[in-house]
C-alpha atoms as a PDB file:
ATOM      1  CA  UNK A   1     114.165  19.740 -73.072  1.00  0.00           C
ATOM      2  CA  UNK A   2     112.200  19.940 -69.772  1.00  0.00           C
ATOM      3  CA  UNK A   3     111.464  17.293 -67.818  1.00  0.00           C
ATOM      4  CA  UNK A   4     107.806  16.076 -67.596  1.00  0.00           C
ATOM      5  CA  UNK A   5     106.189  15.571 -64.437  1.00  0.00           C
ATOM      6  CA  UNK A   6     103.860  12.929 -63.476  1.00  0.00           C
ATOM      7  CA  UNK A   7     101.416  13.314 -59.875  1.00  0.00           C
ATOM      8  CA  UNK A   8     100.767  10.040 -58.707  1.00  0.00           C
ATOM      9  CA  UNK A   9      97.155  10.227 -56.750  1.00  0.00           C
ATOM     10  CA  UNK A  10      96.375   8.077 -53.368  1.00  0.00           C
ATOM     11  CA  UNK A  11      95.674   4.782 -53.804  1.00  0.00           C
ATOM     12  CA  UNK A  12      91.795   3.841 -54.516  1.00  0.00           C
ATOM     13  CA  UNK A  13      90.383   2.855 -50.655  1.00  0.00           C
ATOM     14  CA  UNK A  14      86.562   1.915 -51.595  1.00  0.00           C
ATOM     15  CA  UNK A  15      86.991  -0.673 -54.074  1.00  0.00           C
ATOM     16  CA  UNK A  16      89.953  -2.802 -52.466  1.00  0.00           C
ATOM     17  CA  UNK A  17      87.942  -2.580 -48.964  1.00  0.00           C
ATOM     18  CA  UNK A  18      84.874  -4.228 -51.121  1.00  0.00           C
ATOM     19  CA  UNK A  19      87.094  -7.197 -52.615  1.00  0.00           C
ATOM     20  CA  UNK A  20      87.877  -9.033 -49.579  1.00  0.00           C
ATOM     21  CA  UNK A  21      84.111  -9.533 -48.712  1.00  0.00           C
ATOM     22  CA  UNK A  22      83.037 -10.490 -52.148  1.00  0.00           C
ATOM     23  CA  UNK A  23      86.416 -12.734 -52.209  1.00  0.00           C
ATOM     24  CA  UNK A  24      85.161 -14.347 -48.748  1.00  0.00           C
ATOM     25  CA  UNK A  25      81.555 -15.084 -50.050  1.00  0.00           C
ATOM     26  CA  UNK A  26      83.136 -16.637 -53.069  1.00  0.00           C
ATOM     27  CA  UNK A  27      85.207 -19.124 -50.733  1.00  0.00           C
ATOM     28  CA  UNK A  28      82.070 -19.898 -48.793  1.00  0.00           C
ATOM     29  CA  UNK A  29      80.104 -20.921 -51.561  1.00  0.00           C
ATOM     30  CA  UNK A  30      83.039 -22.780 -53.295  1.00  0.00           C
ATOM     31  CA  UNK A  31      83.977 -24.693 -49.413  1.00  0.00           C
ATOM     32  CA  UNK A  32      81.030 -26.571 -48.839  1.00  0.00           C
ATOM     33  CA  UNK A  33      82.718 -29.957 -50.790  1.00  0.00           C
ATOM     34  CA  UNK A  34      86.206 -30.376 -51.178  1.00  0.00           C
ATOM     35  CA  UNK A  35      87.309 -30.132 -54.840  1.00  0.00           C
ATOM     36  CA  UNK A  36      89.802 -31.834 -57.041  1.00  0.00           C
ATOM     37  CA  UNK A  37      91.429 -30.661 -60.680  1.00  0.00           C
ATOM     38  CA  UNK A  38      91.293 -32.919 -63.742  1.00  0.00           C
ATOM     39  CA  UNK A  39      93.196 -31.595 -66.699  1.00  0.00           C
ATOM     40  CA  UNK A  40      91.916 -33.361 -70.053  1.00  0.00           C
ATOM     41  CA  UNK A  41      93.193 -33.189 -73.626  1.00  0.00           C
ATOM     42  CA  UNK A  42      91.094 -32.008 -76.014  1.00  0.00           C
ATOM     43  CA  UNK A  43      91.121 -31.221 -79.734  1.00  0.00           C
ATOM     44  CA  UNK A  44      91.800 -27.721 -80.580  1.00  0.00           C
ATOM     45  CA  UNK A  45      88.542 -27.608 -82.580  1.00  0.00           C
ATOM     46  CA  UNK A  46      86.477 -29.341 -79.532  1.00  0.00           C
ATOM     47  CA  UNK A  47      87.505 -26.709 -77.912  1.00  0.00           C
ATOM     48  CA  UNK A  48      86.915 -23.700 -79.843  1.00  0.00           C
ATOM     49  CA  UNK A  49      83.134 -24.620 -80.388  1.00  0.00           C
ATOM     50  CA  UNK A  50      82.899 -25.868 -76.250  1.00  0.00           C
ATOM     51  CA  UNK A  51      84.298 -21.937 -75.793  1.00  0.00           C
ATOM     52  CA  UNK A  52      82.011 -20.274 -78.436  1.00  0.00           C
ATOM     53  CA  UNK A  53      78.962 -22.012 -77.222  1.00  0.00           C
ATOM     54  CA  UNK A  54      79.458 -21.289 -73.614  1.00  0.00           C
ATOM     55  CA  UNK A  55      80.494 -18.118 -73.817  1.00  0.00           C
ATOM     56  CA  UNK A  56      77.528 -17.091 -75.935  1.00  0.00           C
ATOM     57  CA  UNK A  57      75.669 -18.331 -72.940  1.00  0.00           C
ATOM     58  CA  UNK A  58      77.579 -16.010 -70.676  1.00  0.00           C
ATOM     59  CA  UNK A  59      79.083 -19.340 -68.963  1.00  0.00           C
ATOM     60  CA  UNK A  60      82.178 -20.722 -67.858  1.00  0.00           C
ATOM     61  CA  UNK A  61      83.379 -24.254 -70.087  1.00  0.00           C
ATOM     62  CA  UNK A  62      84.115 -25.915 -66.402  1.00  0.00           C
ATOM     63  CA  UNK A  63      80.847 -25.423 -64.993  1.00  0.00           C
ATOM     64  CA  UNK A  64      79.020 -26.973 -68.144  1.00  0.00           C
ATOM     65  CA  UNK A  65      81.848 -29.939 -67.907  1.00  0.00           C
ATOM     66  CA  UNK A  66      81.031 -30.314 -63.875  1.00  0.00           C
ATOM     67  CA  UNK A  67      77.526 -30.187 -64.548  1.00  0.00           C
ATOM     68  CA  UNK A  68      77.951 -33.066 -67.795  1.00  0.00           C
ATOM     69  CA  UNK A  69      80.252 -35.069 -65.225  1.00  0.00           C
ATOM     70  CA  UNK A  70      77.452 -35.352 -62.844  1.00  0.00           C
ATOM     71  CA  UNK A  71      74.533 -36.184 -65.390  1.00  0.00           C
ATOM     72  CA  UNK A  72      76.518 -39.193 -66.429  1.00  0.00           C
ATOM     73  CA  UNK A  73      78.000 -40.068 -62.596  1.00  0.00           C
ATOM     74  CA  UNK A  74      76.026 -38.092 -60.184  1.00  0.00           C
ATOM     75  CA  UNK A  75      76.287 -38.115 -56.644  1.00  0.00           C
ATOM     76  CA  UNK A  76      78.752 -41.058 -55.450  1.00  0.00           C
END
């Protein structure tokens, strides 16, 4: 039995060089107001529709929550 070999090419340079700046925008945006985590409980079936309808809308469950918070509590 021979023994396979296996080239292992260069690390990709042009992609990881592009992350950092698209990482640093993303912290900009996101550090204009300090945020805070709430974890809820939620039924299982709550959920799965929250998660179906959103991501049929391409969006993300927390920003539809964030964006319910503040219709109900706005801007304190």
């Amino acid at each position: 039995m021979s023994a396979k070999k296996v080239s292992i090419g260069t690390r990709p340079t042009t992609r990881s060089q592009e992350q950092p700046a698209q990482a640093d925008e993303w912290v900009k945006d996101r550090a204009s107001e300090p945020m805070k985590r709430l974890t809820i409980d939620i039924p299982a079936d709550l959920h799965r529709a929250i998660k179906t309808a959103t991501a049929s809308r391409g969006a993300k469950i927390a920003d539809e929550v964030r964006e319910l918070l503040m219709q109900k509590y706005g801007n304190h």
